[in-house]
PDB file of N, CA and C in Angstrom:
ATOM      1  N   UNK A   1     128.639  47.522  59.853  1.00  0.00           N
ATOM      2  CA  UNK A   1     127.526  47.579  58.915  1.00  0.00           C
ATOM      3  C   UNK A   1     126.287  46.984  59.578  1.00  0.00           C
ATOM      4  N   UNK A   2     124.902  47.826  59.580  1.00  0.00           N
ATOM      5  CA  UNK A   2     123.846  46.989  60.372  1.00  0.00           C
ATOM      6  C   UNK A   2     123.430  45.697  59.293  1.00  0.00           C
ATOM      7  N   UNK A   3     123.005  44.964  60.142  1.00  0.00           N
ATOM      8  CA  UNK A   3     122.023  43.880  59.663  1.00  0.00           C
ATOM      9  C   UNK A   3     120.908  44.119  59.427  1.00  0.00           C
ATOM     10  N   UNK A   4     120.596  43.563  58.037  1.00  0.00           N
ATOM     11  CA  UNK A   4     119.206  43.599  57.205  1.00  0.00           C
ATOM     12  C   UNK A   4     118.296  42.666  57.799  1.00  0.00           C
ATOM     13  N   UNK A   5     117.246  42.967  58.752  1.00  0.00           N
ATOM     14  CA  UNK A   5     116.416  42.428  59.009  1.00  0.00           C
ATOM     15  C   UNK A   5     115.062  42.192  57.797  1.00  0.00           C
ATOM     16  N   UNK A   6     114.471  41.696  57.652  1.00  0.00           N
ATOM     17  CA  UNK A   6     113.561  41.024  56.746  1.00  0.00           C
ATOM     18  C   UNK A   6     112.011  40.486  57.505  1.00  0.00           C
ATOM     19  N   UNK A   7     111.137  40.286  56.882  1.00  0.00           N
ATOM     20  CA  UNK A   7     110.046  39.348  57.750  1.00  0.00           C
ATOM     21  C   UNK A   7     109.123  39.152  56.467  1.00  0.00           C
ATOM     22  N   UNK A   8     108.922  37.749  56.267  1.00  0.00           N
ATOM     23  CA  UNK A   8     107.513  37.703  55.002  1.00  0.00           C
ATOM     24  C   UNK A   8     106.117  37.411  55.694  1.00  0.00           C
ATOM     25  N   UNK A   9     105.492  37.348  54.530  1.00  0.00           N
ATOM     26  CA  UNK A   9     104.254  37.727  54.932  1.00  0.00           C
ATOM     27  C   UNK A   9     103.449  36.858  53.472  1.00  0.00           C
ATOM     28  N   UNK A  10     102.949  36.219  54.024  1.00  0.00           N
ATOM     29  CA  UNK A  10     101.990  35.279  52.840  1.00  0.00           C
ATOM     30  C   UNK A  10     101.043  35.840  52.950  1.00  0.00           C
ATOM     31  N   UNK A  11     100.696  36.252  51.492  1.00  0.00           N
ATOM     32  CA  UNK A  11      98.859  36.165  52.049  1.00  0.00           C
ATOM     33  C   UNK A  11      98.225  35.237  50.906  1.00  0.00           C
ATOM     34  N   UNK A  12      96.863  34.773  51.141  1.00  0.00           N
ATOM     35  CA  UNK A  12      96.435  34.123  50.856  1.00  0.00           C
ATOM     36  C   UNK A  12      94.966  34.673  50.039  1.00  0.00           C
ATOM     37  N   UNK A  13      94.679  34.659  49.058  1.00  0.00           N
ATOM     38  CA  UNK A  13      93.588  35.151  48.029  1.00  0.00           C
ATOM     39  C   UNK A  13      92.329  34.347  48.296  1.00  0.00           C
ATOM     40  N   UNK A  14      91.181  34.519  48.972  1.00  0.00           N
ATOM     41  CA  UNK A  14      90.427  33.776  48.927  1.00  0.00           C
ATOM     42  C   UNK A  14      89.743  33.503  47.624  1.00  0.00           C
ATOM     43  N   UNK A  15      89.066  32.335  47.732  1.00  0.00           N
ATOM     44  CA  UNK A  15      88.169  31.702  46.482  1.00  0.00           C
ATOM     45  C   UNK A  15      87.297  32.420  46.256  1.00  0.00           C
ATOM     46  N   UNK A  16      86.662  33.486  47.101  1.00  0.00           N
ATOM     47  CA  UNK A  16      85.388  34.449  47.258  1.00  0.00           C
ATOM     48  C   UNK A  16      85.919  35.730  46.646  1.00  0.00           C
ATOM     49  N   UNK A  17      87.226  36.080  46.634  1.00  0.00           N
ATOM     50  CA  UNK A  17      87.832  37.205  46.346  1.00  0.00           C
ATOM     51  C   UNK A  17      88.443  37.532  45.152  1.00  0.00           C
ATOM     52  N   UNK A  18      88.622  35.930  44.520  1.00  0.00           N
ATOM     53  CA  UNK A  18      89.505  35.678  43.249  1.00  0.00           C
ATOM     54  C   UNK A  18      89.073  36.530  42.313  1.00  0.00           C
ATOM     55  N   UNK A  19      87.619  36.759  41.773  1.00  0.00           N
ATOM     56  CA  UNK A  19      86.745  37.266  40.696  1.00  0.00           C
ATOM     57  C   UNK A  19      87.355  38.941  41.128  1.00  0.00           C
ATOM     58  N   UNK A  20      87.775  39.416  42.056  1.00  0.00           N
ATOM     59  CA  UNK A  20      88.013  40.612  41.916  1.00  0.00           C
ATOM     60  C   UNK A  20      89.866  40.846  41.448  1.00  0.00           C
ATOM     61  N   UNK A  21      90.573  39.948  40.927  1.00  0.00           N
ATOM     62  CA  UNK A  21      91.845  39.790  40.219  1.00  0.00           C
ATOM     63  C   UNK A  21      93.069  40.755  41.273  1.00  0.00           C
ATOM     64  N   UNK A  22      92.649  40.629  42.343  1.00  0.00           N
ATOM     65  CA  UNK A  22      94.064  41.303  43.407  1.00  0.00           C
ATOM     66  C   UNK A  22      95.123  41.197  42.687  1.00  0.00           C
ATOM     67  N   UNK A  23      95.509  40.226  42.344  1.00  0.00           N
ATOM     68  CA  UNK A  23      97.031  39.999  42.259  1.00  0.00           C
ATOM     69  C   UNK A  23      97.153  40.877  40.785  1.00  0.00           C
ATOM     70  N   UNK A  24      96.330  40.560  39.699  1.00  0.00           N
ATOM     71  CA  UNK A  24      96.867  40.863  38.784  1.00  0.00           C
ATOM     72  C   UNK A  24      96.900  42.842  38.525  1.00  0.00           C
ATOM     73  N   UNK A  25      95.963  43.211  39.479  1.00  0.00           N
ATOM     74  CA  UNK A  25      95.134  44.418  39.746  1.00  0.00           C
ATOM     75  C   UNK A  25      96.813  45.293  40.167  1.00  0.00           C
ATOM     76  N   UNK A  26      97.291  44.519  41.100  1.00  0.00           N
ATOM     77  CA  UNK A  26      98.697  45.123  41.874  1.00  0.00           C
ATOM     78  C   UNK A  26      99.759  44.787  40.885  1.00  0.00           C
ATOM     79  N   UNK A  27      99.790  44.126  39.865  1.00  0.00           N
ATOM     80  CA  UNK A  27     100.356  44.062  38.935  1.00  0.00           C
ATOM     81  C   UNK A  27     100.843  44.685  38.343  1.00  0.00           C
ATOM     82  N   UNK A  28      99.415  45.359  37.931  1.00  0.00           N
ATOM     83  CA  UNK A  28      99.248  46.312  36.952  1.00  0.00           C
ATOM     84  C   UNK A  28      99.680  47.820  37.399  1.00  0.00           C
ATOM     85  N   UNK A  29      99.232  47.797  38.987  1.00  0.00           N
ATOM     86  CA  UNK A  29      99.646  49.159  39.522  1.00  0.00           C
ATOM     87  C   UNK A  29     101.069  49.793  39.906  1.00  0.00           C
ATOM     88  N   UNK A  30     101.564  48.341  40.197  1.00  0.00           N
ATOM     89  CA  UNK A  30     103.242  48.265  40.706  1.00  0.00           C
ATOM     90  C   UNK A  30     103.894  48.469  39.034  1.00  0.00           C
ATOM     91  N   UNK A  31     103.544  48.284  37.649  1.00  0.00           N
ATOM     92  CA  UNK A  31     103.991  48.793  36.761  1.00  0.00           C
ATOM     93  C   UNK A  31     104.148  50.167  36.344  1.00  0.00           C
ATOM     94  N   UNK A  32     102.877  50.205  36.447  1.00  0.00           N
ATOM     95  CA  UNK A  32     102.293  52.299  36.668  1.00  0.00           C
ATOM     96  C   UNK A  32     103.155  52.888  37.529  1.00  0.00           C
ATOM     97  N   UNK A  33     103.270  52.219  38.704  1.00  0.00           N
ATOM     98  CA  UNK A  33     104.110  53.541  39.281  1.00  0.00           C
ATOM     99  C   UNK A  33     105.736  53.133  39.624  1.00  0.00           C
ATOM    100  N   UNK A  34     105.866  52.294  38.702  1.00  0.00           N
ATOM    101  CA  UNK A  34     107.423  51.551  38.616  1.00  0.00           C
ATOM    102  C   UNK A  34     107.823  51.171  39.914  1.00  0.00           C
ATOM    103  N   UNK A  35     107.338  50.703  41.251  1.00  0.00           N
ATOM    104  CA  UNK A  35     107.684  50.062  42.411  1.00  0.00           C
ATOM    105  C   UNK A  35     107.698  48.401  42.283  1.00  0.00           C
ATOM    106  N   UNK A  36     107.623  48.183  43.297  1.00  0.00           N
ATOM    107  CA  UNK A  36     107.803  46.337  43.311  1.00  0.00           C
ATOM    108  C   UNK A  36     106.441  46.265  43.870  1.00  0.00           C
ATOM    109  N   UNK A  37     106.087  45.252  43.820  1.00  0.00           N
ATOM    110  CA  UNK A  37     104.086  45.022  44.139  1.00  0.00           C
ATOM    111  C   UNK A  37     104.774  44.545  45.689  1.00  0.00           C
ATOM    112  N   UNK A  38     105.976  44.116  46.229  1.00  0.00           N
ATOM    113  CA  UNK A  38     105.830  44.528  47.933  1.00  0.00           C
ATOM    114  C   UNK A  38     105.707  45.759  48.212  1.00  0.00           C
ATOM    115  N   UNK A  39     106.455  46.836  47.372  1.00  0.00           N
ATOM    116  CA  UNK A  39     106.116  47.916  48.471  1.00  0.00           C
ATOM    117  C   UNK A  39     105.039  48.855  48.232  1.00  0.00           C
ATOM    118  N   UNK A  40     104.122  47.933  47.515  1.00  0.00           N
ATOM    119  CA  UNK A  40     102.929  48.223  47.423  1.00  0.00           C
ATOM    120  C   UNK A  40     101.785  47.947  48.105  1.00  0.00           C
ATOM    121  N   UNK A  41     102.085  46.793  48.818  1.00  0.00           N
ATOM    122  CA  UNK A  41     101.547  45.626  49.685  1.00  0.00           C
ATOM    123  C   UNK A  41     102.006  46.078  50.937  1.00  0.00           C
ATOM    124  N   UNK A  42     103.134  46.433  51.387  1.00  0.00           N
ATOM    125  CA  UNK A  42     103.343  47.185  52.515  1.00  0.00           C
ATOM    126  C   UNK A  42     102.626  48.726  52.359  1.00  0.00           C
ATOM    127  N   UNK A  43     102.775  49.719  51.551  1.00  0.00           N
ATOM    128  CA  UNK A  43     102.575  50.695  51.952  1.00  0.00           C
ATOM    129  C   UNK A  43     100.902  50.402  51.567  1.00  0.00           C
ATOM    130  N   UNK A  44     100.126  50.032  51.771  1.00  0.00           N
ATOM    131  CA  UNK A  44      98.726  49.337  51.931  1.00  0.00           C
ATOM    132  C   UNK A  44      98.572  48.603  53.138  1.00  0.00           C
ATOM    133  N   UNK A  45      99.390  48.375  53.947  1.00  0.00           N
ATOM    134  CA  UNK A  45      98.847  48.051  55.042  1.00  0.00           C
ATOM    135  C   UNK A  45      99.287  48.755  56.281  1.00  0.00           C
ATOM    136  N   UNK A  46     100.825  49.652  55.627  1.00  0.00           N
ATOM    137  CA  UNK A  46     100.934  50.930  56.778  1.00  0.00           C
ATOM    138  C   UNK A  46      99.277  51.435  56.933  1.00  0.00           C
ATOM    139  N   UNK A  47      98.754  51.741  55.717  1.00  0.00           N
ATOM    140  CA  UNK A  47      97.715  52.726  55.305  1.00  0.00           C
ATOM    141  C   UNK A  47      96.722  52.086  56.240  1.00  0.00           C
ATOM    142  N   UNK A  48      96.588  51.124  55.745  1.00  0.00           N
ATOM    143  CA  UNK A  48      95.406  50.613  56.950  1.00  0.00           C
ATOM    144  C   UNK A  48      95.416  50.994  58.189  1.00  0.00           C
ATOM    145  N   UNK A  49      96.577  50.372  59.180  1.00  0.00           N
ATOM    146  CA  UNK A  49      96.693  50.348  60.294  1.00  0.00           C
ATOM    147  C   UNK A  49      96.695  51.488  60.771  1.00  0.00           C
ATOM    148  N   UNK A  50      97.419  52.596  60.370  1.00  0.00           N
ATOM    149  CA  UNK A  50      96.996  53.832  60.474  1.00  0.00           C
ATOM    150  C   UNK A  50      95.377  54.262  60.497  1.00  0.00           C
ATOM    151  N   UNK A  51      95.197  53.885  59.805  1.00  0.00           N
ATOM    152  CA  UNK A  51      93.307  54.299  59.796  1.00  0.00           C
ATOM    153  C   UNK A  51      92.919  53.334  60.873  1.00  0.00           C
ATOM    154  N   UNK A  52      92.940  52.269  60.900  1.00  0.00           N
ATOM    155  CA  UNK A  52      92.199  51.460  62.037  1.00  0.00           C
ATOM    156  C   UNK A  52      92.596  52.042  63.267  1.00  0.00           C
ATOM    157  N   UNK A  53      94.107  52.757  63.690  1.00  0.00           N
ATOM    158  CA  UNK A  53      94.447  53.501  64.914  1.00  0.00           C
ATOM    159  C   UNK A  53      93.659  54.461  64.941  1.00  0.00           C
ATOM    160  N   UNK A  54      93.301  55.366  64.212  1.00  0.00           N
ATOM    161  CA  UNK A  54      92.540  56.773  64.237  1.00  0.00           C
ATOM    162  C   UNK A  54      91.931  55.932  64.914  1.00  0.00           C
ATOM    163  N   UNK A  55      90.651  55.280  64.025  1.00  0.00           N
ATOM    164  CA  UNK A  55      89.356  54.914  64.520  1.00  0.00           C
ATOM    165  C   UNK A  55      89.313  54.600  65.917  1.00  0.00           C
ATOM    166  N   UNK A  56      90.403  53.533  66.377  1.00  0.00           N
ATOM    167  CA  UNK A  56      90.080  53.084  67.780  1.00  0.00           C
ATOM    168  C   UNK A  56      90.396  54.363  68.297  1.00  0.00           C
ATOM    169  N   UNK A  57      91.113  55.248  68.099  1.00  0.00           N
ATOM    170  CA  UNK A  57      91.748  56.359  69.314  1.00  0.00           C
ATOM    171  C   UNK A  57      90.269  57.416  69.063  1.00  0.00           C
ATOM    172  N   UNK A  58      89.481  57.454  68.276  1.00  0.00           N
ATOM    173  CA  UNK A  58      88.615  58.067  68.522  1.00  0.00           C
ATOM    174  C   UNK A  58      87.301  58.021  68.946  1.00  0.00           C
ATOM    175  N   UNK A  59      87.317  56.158  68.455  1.00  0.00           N
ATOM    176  CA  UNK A  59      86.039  55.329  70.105  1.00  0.00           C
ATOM    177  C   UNK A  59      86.173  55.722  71.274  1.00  0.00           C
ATOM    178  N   UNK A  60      87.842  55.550  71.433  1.00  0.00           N
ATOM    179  CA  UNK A  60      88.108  55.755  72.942  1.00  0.00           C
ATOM    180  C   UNK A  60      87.534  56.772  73.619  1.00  0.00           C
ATOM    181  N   UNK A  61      88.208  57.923  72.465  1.00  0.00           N
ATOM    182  CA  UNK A  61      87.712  59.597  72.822  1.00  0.00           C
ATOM    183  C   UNK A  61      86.136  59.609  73.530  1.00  0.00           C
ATOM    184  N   UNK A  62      85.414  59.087  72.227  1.00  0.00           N
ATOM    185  CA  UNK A  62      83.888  59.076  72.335  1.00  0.00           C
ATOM    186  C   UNK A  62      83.914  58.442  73.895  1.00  0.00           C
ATOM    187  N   UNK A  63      84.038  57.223  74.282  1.00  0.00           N
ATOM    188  CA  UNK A  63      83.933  56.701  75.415  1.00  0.00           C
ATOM    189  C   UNK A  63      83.779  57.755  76.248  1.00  0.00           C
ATOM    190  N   UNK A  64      85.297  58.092  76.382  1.00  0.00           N
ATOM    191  CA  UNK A  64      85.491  58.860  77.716  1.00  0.00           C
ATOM    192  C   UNK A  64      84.555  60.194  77.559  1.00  0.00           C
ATOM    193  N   UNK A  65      83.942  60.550  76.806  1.00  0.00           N
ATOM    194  CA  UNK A  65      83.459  61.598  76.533  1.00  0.00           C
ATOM    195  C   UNK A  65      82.088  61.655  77.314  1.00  0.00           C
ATOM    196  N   UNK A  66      81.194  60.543  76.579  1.00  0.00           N
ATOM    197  CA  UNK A  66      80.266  60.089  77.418  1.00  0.00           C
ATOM    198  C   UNK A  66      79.873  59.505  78.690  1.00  0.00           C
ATOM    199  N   UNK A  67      81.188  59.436  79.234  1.00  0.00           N
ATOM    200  CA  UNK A  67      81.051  58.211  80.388  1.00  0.00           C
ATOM    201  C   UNK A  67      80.658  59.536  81.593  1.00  0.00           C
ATOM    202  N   UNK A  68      81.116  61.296  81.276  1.00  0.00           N
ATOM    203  CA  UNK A  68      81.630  61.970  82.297  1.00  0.00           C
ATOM    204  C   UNK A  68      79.860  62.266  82.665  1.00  0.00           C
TER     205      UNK A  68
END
């Protein structure tokens, strides 16, 4: 049987950010679509990182584009 690997992940709500109610916001959404507010929190930061890869892979592009 494999082993269940795991890893947490704190995050931390800033004091600047509070007025916009994150937590309770994912609350509300992880009810709506009957998931757990982790795999809501994960599939939000697949999402990101994915987009932040485009972006860099298409600076790069630009780079090399211009450099010729």
């Amino acid at each position: 049987m494999a082993e269940k690997v795991t890893r947490r992940l704190s995050v931390y709500i800033p004091l600047s950010k509070r007025h916009l109610k994150p937590i309770e916001r994912i609350k509300k959404l992880a009810r709506k679509r009957k998931c757990s507010i982790n795999d809501l929190v994960v599939e939000a930061i697949i999402e990101y990182i994915k987009r932040e890869e485009r972006k860099r892979a298409r600076k790069g592009t630009s780079r090399k584009k211009a450099g010729r």
